[in-house]
Protein backbone atom coordinates (compact mmCIF):
# COMPACT_ATOMS: atom_id res chain seq x y z
CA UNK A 1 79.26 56.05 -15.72
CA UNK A 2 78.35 53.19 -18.47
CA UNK A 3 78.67 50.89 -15.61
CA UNK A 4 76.93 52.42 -12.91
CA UNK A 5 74.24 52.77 -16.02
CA UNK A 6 74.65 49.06 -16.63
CA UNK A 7 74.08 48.48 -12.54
CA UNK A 8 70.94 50.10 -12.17
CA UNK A 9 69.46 48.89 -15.61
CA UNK A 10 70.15 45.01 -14.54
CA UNK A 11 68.80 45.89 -10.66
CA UNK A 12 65.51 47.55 -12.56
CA UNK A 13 65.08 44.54 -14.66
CA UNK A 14 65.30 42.06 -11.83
CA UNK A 15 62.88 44.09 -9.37
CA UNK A 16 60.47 43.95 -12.54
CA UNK A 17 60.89 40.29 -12.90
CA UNK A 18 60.54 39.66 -9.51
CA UNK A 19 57.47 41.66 -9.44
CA UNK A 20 56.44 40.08 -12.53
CA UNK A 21 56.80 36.27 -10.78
CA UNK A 22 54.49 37.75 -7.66
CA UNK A 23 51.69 39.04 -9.50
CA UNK A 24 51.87 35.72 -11.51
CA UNK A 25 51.94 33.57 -8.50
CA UNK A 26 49.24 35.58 -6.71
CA UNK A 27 46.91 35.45 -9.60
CA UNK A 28 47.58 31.22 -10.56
CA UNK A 29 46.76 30.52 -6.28
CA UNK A 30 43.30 33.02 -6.81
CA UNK A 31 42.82 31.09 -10.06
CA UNK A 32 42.68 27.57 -8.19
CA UNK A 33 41.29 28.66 -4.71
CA UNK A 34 38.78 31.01 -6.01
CA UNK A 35 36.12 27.86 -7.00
CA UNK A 36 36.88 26.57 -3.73
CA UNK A 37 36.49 29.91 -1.63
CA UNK A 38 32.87 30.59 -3.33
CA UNK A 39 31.87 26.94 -2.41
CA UNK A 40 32.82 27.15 1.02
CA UNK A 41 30.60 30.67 1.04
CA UNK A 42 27.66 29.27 -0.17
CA UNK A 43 27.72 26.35 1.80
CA UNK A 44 28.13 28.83 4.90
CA UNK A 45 25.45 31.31 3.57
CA UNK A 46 22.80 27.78 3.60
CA UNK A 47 23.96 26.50 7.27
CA UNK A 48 23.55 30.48 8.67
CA UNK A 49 20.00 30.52 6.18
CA UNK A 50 19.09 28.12 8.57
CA UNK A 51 20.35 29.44 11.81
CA UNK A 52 18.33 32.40 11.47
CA UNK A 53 14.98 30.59 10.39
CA UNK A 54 13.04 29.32 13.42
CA UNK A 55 13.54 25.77 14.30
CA UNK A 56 10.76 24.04 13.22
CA UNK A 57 10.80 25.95 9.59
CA UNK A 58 14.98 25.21 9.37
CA UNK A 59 13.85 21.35 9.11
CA UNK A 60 11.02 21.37 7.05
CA UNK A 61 11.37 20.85 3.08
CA UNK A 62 10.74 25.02 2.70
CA UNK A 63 11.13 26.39 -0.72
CA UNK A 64 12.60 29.38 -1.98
CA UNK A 65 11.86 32.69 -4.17
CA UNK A 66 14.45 35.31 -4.45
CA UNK A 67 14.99 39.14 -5.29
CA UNK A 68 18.01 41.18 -5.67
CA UNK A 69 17.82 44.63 -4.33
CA UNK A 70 20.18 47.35 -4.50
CA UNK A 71 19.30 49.57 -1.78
CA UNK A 72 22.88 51.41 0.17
CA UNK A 73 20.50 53.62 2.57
CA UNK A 74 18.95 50.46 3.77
CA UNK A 75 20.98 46.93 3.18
CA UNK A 76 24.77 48.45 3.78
CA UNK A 77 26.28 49.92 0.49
CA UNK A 78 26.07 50.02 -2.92
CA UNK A 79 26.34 45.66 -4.16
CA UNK A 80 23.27 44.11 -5.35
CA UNK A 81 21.57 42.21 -2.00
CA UNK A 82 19.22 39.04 -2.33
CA UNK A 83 16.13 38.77 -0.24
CA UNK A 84 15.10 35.05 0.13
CA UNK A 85 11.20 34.17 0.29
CA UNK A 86 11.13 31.23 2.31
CA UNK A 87 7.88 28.91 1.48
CA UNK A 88 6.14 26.42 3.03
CA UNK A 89 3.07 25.05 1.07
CA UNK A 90 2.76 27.90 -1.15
CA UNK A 91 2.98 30.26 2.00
CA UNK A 92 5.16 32.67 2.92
CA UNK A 93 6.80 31.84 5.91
CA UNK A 94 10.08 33.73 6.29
CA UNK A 95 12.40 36.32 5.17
CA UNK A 96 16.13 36.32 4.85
CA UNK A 97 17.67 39.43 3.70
CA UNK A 98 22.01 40.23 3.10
CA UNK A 99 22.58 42.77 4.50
CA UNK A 100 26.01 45.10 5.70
CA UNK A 101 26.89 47.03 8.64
CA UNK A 102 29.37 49.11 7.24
CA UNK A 103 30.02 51.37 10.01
CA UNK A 104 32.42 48.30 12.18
CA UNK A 105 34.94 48.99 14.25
CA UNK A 106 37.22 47.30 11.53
CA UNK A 107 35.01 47.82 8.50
CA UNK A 108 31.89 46.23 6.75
CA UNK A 109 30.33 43.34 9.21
CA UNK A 110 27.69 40.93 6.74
CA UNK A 111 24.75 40.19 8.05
CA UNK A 112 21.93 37.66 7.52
CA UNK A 113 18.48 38.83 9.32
CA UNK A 114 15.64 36.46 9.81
CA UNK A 115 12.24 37.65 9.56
CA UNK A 116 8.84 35.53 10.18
CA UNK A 117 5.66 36.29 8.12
CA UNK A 118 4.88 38.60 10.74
CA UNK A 119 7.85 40.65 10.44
CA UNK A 120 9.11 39.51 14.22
CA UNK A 121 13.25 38.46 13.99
CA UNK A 122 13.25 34.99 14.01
CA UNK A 123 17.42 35.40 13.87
CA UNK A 124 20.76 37.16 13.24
CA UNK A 125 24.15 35.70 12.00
CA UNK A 126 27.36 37.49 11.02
CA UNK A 127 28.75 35.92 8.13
CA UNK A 128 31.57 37.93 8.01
CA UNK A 129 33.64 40.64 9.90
CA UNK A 130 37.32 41.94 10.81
CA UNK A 131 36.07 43.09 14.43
CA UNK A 132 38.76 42.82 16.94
CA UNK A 133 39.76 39.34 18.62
CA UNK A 134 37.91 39.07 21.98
CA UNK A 135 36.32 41.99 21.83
CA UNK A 136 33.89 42.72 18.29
CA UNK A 137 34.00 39.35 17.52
CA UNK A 138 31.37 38.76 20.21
CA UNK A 139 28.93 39.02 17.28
CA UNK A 140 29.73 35.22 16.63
CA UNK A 141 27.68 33.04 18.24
CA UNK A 142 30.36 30.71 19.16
CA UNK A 143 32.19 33.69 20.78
CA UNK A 144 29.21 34.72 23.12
CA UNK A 145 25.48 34.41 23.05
CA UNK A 146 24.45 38.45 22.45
CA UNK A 147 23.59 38.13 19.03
CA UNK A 148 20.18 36.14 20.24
CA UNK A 149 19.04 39.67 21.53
CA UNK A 150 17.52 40.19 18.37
CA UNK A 151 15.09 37.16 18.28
CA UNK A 152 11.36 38.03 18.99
CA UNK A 153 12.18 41.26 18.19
CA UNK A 154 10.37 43.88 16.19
CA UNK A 155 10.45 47.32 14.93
CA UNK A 156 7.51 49.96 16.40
CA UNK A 157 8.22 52.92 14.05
CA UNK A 158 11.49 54.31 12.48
CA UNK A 159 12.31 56.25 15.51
CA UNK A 160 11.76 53.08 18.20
CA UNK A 161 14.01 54.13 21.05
CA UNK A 162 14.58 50.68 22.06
CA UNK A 163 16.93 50.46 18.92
CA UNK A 164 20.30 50.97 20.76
CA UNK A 165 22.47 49.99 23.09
CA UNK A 166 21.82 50.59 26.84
CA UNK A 167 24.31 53.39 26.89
CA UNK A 168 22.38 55.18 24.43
CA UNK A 169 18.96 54.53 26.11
CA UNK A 170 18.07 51.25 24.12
CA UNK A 171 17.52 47.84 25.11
CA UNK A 172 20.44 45.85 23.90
CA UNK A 173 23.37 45.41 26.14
CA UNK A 174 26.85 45.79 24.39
CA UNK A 175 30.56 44.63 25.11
CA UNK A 176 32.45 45.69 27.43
CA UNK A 177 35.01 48.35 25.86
CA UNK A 178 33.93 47.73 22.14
CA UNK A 179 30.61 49.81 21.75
CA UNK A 180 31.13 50.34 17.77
CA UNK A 181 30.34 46.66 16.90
CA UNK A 182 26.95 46.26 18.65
CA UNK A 183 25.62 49.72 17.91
CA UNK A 184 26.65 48.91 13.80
CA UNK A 185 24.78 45.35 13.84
CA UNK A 186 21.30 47.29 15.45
CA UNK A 187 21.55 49.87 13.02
CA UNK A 188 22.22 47.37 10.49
CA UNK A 189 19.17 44.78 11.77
CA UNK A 190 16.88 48.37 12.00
CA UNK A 191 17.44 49.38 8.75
CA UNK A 192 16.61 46.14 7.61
CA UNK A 193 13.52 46.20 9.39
CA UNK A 194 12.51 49.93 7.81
CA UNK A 195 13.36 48.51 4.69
CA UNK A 196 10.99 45.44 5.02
CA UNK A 197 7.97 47.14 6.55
CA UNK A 198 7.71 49.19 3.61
CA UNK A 199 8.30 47.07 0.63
CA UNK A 200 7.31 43.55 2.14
CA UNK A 201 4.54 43.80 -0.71
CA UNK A 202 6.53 44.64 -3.83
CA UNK A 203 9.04 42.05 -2.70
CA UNK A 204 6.63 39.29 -2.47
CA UNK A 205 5.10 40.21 -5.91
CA UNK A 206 8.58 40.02 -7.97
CA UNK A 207 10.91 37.49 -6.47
CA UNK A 208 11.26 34.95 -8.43
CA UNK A 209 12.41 31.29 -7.97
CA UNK A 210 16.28 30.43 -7.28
């Protein structure tokens, strides 16, 4: 009995220890590739800033003014989400909001939406998402061209019927067998839109410069 006792108290101590070394290990590789991770994200978050800013503004020396928002029923769920005033000569020009599509076929899809001064889409980018291989990732733009649908789009009223997919009785197409993805993103890009047409004012009177 002593040493089955003995047995199971030297097996417990070595599944702790080994548990012990993976939890170390895990947290010393976050601890070096974390710096490197966020870098890579912001550098990403600039060249898709750009991407969904119309050509001509992407290239010009356009300042900045932010605000962060926290607004689930609108930008995705409950994190803080910044909303970039982009300037040209004192003017507002653009609008880039964060946003999430949390309703994915695999989860949250992140979103940056592209608004000009007059509230028309000047472009979407996902920035991130979990969709399935060959068939949600045709959000990307270097998987297919459908997120350009959007562009030179805008929002009537809350109720636009245009804002769906063709099955539904909307205007965008969607993929072939993987309906979930496309119908999050235009819910996503709407809500956005709601958002916008409603506080556009209050967000160019408090952002601030970042």
């Amino acid at each position: 009995m002593t040493t089955k006792r003995q047995s199971m108290t030297k097996n417990a101590g070595m599944l702790a220890l080994f548990a012990f070394a993976c939890t170390l290990l895990v947290v010393i590789v976050n601890y070096f590739t974390e710096p490197r991770i966020e870098q890579q994200v912001k550098a990403q978050l600039i060249r898709s800033t750009n991407e969904v800013l119309s050509e001509e503004l992407a290239k010009s020396a356009y300042q900045q003014r932010c605000i962060v928002v926290n607004e689930p029923q609108f930008l995705g769920n409950d994190k803080d989400q910044t909303i970039r005033l982009i300037e040209l000569n004192q003017q507002t020009a653009a609008y880039v909001y964060q946003t999430i599509a949390p309703d994915g076929y695999s989860g949250e899809i992140r979103l940056l939406v592209g608004l000009n001064a007059d509230s028309t889409i000047s472009g979407v980018r996902v920035v991130q998402h979990n969709e399935t291989p060959g068939l949600g990732d045709k959000v990307e733009t270097r998987k297919s061209d459908w997120i350009y649908q959007f562009n030179g789009q805008r929002l009537m009223d809350d109720k636009d019927p245009r804002w769906a997919v063709k099955k539904d009785g909307g205007q965008f197409d969607a993929f072939t067998g993987a309906t979930i993805t496309p119908r999050a993103v235009i819910k996503a890009v709407k809500n956005v839109l709601i958002y916008h047409a409603t506080n556009q004012q209050s967000i160019d009177d408090n952002a601030t410069d970042c």
